[in-house]
N, C-alpha and C. Protein backbone atom coordinates (compact mmCIF):
# COMPACT_ATOMS: atom_id res chain seq x y z
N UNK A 1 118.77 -82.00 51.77
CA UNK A 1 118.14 -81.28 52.85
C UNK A 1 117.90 -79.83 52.39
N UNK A 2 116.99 -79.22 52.57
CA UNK A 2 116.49 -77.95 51.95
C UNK A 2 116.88 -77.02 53.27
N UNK A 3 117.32 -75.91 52.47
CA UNK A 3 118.15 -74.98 53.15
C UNK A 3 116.96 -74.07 53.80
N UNK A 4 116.74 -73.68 55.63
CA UNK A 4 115.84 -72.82 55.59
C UNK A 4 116.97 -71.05 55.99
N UNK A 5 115.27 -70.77 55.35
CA UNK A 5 115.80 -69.06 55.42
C UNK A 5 115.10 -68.70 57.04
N UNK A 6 116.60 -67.87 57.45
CA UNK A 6 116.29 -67.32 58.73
C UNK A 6 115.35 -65.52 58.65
N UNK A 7 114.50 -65.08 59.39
CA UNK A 7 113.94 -64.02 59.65
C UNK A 7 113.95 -63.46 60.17
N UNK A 8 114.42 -62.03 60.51
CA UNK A 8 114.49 -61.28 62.48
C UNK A 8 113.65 -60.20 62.03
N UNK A 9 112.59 -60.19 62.86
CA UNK A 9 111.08 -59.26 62.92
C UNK A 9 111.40 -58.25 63.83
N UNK A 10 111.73 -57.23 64.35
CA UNK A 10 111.36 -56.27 65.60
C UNK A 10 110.34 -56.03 65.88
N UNK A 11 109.54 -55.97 66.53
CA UNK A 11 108.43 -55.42 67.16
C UNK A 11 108.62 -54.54 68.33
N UNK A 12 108.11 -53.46 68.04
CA UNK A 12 108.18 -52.67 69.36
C UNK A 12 106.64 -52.48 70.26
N UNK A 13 106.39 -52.72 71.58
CA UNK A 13 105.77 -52.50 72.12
C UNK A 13 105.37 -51.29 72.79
N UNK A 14 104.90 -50.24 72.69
CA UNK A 14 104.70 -48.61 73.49
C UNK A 14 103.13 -48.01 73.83
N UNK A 15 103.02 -47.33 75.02
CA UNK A 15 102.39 -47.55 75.72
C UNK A 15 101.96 -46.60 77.06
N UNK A 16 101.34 -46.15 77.69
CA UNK A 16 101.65 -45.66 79.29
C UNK A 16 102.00 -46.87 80.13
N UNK A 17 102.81 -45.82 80.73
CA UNK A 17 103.34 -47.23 82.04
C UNK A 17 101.94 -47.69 83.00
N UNK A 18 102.34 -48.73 83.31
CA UNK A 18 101.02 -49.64 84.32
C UNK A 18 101.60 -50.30 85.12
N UNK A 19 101.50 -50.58 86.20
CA UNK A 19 101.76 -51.14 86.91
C UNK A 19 100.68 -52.75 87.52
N UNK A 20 101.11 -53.70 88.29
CA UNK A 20 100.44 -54.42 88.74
C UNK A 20 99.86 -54.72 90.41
N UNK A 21 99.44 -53.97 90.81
CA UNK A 21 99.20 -53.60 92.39
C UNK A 21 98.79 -54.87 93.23
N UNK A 22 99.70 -55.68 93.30
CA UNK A 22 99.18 -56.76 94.35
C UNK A 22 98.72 -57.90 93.48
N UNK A 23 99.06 -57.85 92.42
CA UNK A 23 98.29 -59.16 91.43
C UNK A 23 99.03 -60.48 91.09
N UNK A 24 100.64 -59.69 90.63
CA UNK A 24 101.15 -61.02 89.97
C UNK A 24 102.77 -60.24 90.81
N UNK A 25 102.82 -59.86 92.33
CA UNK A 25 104.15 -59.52 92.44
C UNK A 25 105.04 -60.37 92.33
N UNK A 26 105.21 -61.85 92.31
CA UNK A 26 106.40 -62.24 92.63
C UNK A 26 106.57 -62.77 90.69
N UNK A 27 105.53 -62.53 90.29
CA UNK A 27 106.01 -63.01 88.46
C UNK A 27 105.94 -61.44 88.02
N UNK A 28 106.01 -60.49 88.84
CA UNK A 28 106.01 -59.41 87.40
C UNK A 28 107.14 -58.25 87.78
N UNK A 29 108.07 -58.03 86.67
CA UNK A 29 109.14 -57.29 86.22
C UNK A 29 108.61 -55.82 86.07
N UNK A 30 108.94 -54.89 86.64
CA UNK A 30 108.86 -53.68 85.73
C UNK A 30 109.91 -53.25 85.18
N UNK A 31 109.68 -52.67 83.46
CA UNK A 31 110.95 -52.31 82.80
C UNK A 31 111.14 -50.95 82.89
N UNK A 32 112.82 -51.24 82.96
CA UNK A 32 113.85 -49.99 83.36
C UNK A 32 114.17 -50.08 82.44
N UNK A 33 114.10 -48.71 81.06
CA UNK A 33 115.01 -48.45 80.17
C UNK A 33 113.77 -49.33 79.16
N UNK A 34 114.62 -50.58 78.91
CA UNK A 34 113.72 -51.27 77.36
C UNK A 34 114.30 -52.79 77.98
N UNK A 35 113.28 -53.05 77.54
CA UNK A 35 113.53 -55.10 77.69
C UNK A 35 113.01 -55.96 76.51
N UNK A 36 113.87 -57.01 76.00
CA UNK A 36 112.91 -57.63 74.99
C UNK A 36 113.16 -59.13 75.08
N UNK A 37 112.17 -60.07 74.57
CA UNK A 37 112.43 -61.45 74.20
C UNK A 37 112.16 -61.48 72.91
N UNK A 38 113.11 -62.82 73.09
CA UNK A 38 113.34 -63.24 71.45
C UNK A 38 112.18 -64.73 71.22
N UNK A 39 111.44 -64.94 70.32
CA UNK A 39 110.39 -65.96 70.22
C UNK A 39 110.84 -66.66 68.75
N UNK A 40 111.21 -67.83 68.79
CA UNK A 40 111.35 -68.17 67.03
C UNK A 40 110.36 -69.03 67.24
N UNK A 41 109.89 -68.96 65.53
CA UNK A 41 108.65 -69.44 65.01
C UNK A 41 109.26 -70.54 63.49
N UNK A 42 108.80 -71.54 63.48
CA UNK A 42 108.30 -71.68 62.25
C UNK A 42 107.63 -71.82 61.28
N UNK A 43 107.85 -71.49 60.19
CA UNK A 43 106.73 -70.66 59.39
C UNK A 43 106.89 -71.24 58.07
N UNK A 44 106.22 -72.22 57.29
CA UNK A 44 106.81 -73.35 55.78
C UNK A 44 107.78 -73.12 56.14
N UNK A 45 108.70 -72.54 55.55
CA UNK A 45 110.00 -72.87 55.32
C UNK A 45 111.43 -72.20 55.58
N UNK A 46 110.90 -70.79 56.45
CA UNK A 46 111.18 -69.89 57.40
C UNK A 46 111.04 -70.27 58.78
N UNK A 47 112.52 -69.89 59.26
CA UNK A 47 112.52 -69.64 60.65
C UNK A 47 112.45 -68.26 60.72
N UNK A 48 111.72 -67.79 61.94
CA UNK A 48 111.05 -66.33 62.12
C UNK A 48 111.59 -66.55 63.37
N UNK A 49 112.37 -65.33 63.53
CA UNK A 49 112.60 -64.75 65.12
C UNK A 49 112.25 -63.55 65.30
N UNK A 50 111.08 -63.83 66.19
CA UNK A 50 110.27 -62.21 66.35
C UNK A 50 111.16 -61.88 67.45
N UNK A 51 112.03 -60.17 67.55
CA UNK A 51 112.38 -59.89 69.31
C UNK A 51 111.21 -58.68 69.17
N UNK A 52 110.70 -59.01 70.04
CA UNK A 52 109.64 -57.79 71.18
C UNK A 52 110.11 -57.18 72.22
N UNK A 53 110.24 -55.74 71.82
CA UNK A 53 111.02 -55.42 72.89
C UNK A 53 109.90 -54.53 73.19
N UNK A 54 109.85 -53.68 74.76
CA UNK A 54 109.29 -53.42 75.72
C UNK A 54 109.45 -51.84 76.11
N UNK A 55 109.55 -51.40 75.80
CA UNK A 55 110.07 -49.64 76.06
C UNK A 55 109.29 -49.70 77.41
N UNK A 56 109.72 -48.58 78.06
CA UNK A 56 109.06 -48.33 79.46
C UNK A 56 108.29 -47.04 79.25
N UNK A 57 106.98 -47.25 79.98
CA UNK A 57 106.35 -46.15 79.21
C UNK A 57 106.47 -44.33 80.40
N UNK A 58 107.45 -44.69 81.14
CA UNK A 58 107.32 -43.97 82.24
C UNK A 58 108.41 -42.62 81.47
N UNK A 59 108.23 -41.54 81.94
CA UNK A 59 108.78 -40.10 80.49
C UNK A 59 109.98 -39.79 81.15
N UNK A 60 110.30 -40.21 82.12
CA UNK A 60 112.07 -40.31 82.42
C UNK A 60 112.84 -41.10 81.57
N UNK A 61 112.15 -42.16 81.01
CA UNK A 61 113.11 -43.28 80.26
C UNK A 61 112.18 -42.84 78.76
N UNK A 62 111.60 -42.18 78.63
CA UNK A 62 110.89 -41.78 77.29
C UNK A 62 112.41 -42.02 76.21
N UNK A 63 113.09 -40.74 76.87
CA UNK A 63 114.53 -40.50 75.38
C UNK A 63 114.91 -41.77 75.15
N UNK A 64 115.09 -42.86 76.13
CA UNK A 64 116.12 -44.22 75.63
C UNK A 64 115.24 -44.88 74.76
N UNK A 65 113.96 -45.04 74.82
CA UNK A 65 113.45 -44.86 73.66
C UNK A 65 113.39 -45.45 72.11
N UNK A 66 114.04 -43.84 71.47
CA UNK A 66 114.81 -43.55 70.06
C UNK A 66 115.34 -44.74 69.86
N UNK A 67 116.10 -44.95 70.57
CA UNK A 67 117.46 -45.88 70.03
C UNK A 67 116.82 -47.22 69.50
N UNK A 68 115.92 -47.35 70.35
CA UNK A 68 115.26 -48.65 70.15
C UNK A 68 114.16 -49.06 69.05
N UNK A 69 113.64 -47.62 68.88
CA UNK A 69 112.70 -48.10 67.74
C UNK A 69 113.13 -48.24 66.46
N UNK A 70 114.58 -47.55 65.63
CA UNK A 70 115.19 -47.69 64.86
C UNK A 70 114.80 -49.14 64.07
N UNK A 71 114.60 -49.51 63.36
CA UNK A 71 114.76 -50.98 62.66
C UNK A 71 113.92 -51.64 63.22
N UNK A 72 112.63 -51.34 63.78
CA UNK A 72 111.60 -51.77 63.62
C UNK A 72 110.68 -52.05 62.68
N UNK A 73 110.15 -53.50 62.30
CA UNK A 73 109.14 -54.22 61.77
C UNK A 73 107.98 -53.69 61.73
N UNK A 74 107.54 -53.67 63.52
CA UNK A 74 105.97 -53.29 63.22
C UNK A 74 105.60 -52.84 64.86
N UNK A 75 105.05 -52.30 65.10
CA UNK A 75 104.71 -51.29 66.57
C UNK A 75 103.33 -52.05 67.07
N UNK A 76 103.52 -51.96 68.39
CA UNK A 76 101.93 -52.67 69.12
C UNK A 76 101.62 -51.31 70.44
N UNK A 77 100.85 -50.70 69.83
CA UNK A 77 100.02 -49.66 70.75
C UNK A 77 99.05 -50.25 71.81
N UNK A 78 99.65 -50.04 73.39
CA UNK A 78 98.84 -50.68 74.11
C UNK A 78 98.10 -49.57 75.15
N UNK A 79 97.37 -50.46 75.21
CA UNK A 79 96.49 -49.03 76.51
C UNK A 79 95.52 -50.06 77.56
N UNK A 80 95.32 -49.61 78.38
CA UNK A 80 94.34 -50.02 79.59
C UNK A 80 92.75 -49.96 79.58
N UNK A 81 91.69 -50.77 79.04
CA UNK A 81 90.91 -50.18 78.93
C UNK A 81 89.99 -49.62 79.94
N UNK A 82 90.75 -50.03 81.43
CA UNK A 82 89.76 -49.43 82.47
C UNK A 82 90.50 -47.84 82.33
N UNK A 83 91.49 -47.34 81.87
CA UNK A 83 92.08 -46.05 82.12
C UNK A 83 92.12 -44.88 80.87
N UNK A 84 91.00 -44.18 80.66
CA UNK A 84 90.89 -43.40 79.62
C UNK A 84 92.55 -43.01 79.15
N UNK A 85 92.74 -42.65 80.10
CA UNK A 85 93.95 -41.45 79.89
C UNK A 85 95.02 -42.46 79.10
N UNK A 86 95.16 -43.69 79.17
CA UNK A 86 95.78 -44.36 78.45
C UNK A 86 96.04 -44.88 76.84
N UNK A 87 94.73 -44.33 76.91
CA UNK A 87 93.67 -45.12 75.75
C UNK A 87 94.03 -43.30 74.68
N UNK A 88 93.57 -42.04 75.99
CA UNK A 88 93.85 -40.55 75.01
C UNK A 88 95.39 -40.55 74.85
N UNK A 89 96.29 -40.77 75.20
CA UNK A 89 97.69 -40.67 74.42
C UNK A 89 98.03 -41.71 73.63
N UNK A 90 97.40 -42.62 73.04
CA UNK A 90 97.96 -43.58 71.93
C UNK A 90 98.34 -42.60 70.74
N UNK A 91 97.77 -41.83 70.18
CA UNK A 91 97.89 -40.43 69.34
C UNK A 91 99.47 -40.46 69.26
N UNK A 92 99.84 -39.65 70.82
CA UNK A 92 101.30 -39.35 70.73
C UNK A 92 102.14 -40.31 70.81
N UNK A 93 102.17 -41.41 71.32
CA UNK A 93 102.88 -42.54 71.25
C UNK A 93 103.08 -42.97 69.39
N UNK A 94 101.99 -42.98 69.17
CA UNK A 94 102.00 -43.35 67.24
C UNK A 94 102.82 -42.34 66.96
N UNK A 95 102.58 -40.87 67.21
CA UNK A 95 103.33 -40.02 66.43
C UNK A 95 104.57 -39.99 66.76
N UNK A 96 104.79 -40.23 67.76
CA UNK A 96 106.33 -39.75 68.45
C UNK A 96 107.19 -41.22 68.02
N UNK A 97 106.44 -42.26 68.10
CA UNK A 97 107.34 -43.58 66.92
C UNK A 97 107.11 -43.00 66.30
N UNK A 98 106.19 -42.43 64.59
CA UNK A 98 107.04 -42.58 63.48
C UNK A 98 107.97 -41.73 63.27
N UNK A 99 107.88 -40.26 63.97
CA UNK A 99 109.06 -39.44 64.34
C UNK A 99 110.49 -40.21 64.51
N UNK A 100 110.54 -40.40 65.34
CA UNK A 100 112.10 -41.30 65.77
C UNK A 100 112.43 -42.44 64.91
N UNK A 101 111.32 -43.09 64.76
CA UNK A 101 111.75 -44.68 64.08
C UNK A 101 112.03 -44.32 62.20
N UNK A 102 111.59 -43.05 61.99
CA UNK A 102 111.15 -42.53 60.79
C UNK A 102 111.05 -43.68 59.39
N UNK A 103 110.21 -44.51 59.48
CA UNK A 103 110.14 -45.60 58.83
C UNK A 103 110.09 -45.09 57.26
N UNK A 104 110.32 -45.62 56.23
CA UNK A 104 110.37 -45.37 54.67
C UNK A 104 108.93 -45.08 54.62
N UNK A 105 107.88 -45.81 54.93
CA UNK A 105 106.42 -45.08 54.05
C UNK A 105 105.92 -45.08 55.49
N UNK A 106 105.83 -43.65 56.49
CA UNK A 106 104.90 -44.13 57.29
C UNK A 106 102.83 -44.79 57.30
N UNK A 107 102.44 -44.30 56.46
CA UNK A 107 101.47 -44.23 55.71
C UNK A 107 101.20 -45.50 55.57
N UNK A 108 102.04 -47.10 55.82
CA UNK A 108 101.83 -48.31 55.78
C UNK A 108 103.04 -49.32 56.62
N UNK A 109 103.23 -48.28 57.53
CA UNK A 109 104.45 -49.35 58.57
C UNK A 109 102.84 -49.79 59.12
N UNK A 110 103.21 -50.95 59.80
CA UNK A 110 102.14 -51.78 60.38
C UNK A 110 102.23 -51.16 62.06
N UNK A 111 100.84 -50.90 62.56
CA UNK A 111 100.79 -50.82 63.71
C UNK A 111 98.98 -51.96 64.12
N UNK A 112 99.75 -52.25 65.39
CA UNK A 112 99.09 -52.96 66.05
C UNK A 112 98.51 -52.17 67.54
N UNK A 113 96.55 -52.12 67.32
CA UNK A 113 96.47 -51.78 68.42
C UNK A 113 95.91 -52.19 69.48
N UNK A 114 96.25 -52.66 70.79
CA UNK A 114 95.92 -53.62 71.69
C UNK A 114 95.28 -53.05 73.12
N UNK A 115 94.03 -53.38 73.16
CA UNK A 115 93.75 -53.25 74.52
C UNK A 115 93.99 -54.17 75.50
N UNK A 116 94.36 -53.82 76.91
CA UNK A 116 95.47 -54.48 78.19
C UNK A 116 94.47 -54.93 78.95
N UNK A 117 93.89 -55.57 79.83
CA UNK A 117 93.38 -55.46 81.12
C UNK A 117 91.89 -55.76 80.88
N UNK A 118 91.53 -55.96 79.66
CA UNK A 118 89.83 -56.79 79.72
C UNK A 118 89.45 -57.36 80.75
N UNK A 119 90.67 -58.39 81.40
CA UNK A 119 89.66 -59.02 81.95
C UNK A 119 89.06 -58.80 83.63
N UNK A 120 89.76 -57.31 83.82
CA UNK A 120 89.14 -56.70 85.24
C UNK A 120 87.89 -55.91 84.65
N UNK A 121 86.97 -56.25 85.68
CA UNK A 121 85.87 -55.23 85.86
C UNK A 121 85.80 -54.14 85.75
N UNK A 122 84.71 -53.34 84.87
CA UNK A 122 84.60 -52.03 84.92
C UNK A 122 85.38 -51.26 83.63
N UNK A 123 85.52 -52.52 82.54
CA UNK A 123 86.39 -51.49 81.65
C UNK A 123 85.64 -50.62 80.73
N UNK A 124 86.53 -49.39 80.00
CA UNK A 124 85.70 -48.69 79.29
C UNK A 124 84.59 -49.26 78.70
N UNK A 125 83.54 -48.68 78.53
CA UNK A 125 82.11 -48.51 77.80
C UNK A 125 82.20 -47.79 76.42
N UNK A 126 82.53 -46.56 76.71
CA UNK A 126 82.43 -45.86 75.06
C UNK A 126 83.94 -46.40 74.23
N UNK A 127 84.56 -46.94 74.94
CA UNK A 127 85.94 -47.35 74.21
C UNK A 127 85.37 -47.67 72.47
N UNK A 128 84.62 -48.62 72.16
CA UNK A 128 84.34 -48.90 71.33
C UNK A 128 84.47 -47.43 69.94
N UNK A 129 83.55 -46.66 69.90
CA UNK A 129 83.46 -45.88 69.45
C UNK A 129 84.50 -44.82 69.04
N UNK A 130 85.49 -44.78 70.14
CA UNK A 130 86.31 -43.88 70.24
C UNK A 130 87.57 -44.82 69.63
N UNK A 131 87.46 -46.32 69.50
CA UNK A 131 88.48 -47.41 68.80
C UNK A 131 88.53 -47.17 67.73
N UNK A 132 86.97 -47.09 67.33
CA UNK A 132 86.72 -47.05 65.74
C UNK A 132 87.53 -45.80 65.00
N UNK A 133 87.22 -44.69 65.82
CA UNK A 133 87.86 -43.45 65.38
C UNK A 133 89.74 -43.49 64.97
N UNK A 134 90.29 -43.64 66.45
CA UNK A 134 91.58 -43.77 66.36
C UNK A 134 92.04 -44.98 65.29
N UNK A 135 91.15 -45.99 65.27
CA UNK A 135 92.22 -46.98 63.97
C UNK A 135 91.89 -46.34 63.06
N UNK A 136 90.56 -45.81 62.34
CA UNK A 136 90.42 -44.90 61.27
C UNK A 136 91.79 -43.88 60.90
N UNK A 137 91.94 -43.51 61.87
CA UNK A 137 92.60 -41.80 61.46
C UNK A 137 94.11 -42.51 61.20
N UNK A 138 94.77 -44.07 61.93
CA UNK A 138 96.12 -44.16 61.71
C UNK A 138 95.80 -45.20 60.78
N UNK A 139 94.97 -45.71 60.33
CA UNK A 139 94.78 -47.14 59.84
C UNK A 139 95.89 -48.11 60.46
N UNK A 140 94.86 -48.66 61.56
CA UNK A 140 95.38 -49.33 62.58
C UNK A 140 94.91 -51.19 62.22
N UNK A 141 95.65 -51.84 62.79
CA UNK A 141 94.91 -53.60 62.99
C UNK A 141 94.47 -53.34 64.35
């Protein structure tokens, strides 16, 4: 029987806080502090356990934070695309992880950047343009 090798990925998720106004109340959690799940995958001959954890993007729970990004894998920058203002602080969110998380080469920790909320009406228009820019300047996925 061939021995598999186990994997533990961190991913951190960060972000402005959002809320869900009347949409999904009785399925949706808001996080206090940081929350994460654990997802295993297999992968040939690897078991992969990604945990994703959840920071809260609200600046009272900003400091708890730190602790969490430590020993992180790889970061997922999220934003709203109906909400500019979400979309203009991804900047400090990138910077203020590699600050804290202070990864060995920031220059090639992996960041992931994700737009939230496509599928309501009315989302940004110039987003595009202004996407292109921001993955440019961090070299973003």
């Amino acid at each position: 029987m061939s021995m598999r090798r186990r994997t533990l990925l961190k991913v951190i998720v960060l972000g402005d806080s959002g809320y869900v106004h009347k949409k999904f109340s009785q399925q949706y959690k808001a996080t206090i502090g940081a929350d994460f799940v654990t997802k295993e995958l297999q992968i040939d001959d690897r078991l992969v356990t990604l945990q994703i954890w959840d920071t809260a993007g609200q600046e009272r729970f900003q400091s708890l934070g730190v602790a969490f990004y430590r020993g992180a894998d790889c970061c997922v920058l999220v934003y709203d695309v109906n909400v500019m203002k979400s979309f203009d602080t991804l900047d400090n969110w990138h910077d203020e992880f590699l600050k804290q998380a202070n990864p060995a080469d920031p220059r090639t920790f992996p960041f992931i950047l994700l737009g939230n909320k496509i599928d309501i009406d009315g989302g940004l228009r110039e987003e595009s343009k202004r996407l292109v820019c921001i993955k440019r300047k961090h070299a973003l996925l």
